[in-house]
Protein backbone atom coordinates (compact mmCIF):
# COMPACT_ATOMS: atom_id res chain seq x y z
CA UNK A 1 156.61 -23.69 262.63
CA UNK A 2 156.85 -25.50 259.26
CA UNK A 3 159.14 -28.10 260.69
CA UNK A 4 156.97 -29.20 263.26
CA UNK A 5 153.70 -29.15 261.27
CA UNK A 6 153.44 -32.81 261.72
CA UNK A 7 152.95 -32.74 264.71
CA UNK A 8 149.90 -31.14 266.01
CA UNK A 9 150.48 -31.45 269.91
CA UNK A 10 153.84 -29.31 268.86
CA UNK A 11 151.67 -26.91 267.05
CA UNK A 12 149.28 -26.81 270.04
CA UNK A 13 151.99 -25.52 272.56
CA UNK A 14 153.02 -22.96 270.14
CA UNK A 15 150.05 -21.40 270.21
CA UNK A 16 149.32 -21.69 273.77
CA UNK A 17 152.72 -19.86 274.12
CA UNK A 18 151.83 -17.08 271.41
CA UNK A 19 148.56 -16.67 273.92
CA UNK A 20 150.59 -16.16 276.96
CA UNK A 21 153.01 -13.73 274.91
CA UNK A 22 150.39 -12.42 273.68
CA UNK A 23 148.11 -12.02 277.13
CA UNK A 24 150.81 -10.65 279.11
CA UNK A 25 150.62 -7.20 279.94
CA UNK A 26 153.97 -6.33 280.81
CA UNK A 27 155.36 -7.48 277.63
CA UNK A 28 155.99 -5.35 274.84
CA UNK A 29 156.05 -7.40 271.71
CA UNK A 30 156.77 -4.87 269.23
CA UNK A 31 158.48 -5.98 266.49
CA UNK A 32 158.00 -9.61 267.48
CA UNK A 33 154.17 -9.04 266.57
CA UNK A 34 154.67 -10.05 262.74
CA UNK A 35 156.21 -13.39 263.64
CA UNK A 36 153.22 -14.18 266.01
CA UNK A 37 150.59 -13.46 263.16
CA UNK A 38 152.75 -15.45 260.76
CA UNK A 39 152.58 -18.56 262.85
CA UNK A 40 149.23 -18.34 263.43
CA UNK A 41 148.06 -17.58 260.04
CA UNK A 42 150.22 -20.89 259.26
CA UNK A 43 148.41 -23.21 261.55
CA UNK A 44 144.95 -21.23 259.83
CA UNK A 45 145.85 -22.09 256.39
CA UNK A 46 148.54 -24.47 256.05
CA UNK A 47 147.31 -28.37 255.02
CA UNK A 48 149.76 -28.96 257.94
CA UNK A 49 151.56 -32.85 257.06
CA UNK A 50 149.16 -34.22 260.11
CA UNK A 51 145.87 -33.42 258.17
CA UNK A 52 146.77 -36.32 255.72
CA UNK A 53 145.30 -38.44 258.66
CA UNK A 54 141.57 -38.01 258.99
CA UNK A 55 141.98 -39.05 262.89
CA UNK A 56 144.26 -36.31 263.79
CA UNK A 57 141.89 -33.67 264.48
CA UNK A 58 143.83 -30.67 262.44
CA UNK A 59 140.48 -28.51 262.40
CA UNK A 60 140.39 -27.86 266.47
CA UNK A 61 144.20 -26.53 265.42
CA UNK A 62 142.38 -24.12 263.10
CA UNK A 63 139.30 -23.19 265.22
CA UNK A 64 141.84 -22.11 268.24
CA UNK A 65 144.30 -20.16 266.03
CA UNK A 66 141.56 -18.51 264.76
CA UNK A 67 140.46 -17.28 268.09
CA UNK A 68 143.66 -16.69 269.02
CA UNK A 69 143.96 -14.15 265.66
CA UNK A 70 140.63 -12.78 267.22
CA UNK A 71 142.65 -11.98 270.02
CA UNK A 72 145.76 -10.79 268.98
CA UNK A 73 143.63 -7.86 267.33
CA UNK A 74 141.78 -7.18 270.32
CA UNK A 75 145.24 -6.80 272.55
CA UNK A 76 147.44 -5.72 270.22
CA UNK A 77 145.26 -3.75 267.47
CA UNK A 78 148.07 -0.84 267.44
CA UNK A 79 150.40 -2.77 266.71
CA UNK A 80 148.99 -5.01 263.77
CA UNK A 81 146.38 -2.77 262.12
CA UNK A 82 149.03 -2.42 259.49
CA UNK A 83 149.07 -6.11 258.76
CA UNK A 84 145.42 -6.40 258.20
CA UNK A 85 144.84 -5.52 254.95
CA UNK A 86 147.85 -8.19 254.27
CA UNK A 87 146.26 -10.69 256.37
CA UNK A 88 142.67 -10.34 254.03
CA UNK A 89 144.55 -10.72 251.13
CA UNK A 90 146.07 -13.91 252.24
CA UNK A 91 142.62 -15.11 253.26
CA UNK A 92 141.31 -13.98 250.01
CA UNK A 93 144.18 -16.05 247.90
CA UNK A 94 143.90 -19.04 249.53
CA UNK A 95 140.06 -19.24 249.59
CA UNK A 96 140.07 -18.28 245.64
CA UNK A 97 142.80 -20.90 244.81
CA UNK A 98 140.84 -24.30 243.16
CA UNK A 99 144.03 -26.32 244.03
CA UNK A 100 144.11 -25.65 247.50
CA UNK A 101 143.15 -28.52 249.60
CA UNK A 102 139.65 -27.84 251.70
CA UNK A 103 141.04 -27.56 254.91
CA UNK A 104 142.68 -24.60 253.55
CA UNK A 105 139.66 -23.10 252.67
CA UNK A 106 138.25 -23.77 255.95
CA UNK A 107 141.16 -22.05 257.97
CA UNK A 108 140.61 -18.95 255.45
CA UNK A 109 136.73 -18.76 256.40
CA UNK A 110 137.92 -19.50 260.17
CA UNK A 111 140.02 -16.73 259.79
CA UNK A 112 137.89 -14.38 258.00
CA UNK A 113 135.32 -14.75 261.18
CA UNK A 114 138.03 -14.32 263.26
CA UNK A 115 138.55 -10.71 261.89
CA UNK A 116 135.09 -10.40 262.21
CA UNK A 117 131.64 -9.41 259.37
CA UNK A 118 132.96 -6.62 257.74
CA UNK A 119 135.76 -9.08 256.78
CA UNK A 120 133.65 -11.78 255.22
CA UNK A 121 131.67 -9.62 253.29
CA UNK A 122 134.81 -8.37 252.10
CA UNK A 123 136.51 -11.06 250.97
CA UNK A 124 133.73 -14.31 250.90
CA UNK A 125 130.50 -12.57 249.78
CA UNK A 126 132.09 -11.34 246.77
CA UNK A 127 133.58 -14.66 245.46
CA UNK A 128 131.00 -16.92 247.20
CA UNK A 129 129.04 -17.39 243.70
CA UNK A 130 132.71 -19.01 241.92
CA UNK A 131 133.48 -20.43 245.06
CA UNK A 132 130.13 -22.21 245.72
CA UNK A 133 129.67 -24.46 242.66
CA UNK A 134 132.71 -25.89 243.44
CA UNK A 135 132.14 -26.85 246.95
CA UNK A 136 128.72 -28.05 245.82
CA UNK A 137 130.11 -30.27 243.21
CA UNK A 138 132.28 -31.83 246.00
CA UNK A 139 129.47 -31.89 248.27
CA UNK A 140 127.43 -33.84 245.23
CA UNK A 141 129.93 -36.24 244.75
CA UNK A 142 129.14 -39.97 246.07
CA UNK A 143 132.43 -41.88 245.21
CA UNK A 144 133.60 -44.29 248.00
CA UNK A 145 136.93 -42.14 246.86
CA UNK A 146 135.79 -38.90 247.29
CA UNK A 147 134.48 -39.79 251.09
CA UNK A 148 137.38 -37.97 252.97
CA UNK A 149 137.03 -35.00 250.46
CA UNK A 150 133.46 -34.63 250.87
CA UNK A 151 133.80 -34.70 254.81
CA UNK A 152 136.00 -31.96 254.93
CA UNK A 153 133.26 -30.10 252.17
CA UNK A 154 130.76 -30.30 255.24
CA UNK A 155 133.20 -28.66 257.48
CA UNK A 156 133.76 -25.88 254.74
CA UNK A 157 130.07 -25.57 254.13
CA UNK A 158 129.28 -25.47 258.14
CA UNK A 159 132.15 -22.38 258.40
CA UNK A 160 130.36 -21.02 255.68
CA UNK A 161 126.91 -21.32 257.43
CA UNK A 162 128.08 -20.39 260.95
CA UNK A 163 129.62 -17.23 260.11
CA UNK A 164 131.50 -15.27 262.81
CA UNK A 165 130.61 -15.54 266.21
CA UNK A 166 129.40 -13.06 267.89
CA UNK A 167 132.14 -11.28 270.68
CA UNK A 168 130.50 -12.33 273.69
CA UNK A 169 131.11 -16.38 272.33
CA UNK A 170 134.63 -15.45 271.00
CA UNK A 171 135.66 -14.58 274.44
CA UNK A 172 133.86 -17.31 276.07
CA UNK A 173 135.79 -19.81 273.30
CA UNK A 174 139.08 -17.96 274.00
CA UNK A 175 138.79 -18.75 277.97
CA UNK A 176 137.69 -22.55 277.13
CA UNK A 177 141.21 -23.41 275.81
């Protein structure tokens, strides 16, 4: 995965191929579970090298891996309950860490959502009152420099706002793509 993170139509495929591993029913993905998660959760929080370019649009990327996390746990919940608590902590780091870049943070609230309410109050509602000064100050900030950082701030603050969908628009998201 991280040699093709430049390329986001490369990074599309592979996770329109961990769907159809994922969707098919007479496949038995076992121990090849872990690997799936890990590749999504990397296209969730990775800056990817194509999200240096404010045209490629990195953040659809995030929004379907989300989804697709969303639906790896409703087809396969057996087999990665165990990696859940894991896959909050990971979440949890990477929205806590100041030096991360933004659209970090936004894949970890994209992925919190994905894993549903009980897993942002978890993990965002306790650090939300350190985490929010920070975004605000971005947010505040009128440089002609800071103009690419304070875009992706409104795409943090909307994840923040929108919260996790509810499961009658995740599956209507997951059948869109």
């Amino acid at each position: 995965v991280k040699s093709v993170s430049h390329d986001l139509d490369q990074l599309n495929r592979l996770l329109h191929i961990v769907k159809s591993l994922i969707s098919n029913p007479y496949l038995y993905l076992g121990n090849y579970i872990k690997s799936l998660v890990s590749s999504v959760m990397y296209c969730i929080l990775e800056p990817l090298a194509a999200s240096i370019n404010p045209l490629n649009d990195h953040w659809t990327l995030r929004d379907y891996a989300a989804l697709l996390l969303t639906h790896i746990f409703r087809c396969h919940g057996d087999l990665v309950s165990a990696l859940s608590h894991q896959i909050l902590l990971t979440l949890q780091k990477v929205l806590i860490d100041p030096v991360r870049p933004l659209c970090s943070h936004y894949g970890a609230l994209v992925g919190l959502h994905a894993l549903g309410w009980k897993a942002v109050e978890r993990v965002l509602y306790p650090h939300l009152h350190m985490y929010w000064p920070n975004l605000q100050a971005v947010l505040d900030d009128n440089s002609v420099s800071n103009a690419q950082v304070k875009a992706d701030g409104h795409k943090v603050y909307g994840a923040i706002l929108v919260g996790p969908p509810s499961p009658e628009r995740a599956d209507y998201l997951s059948l869109t793509h």
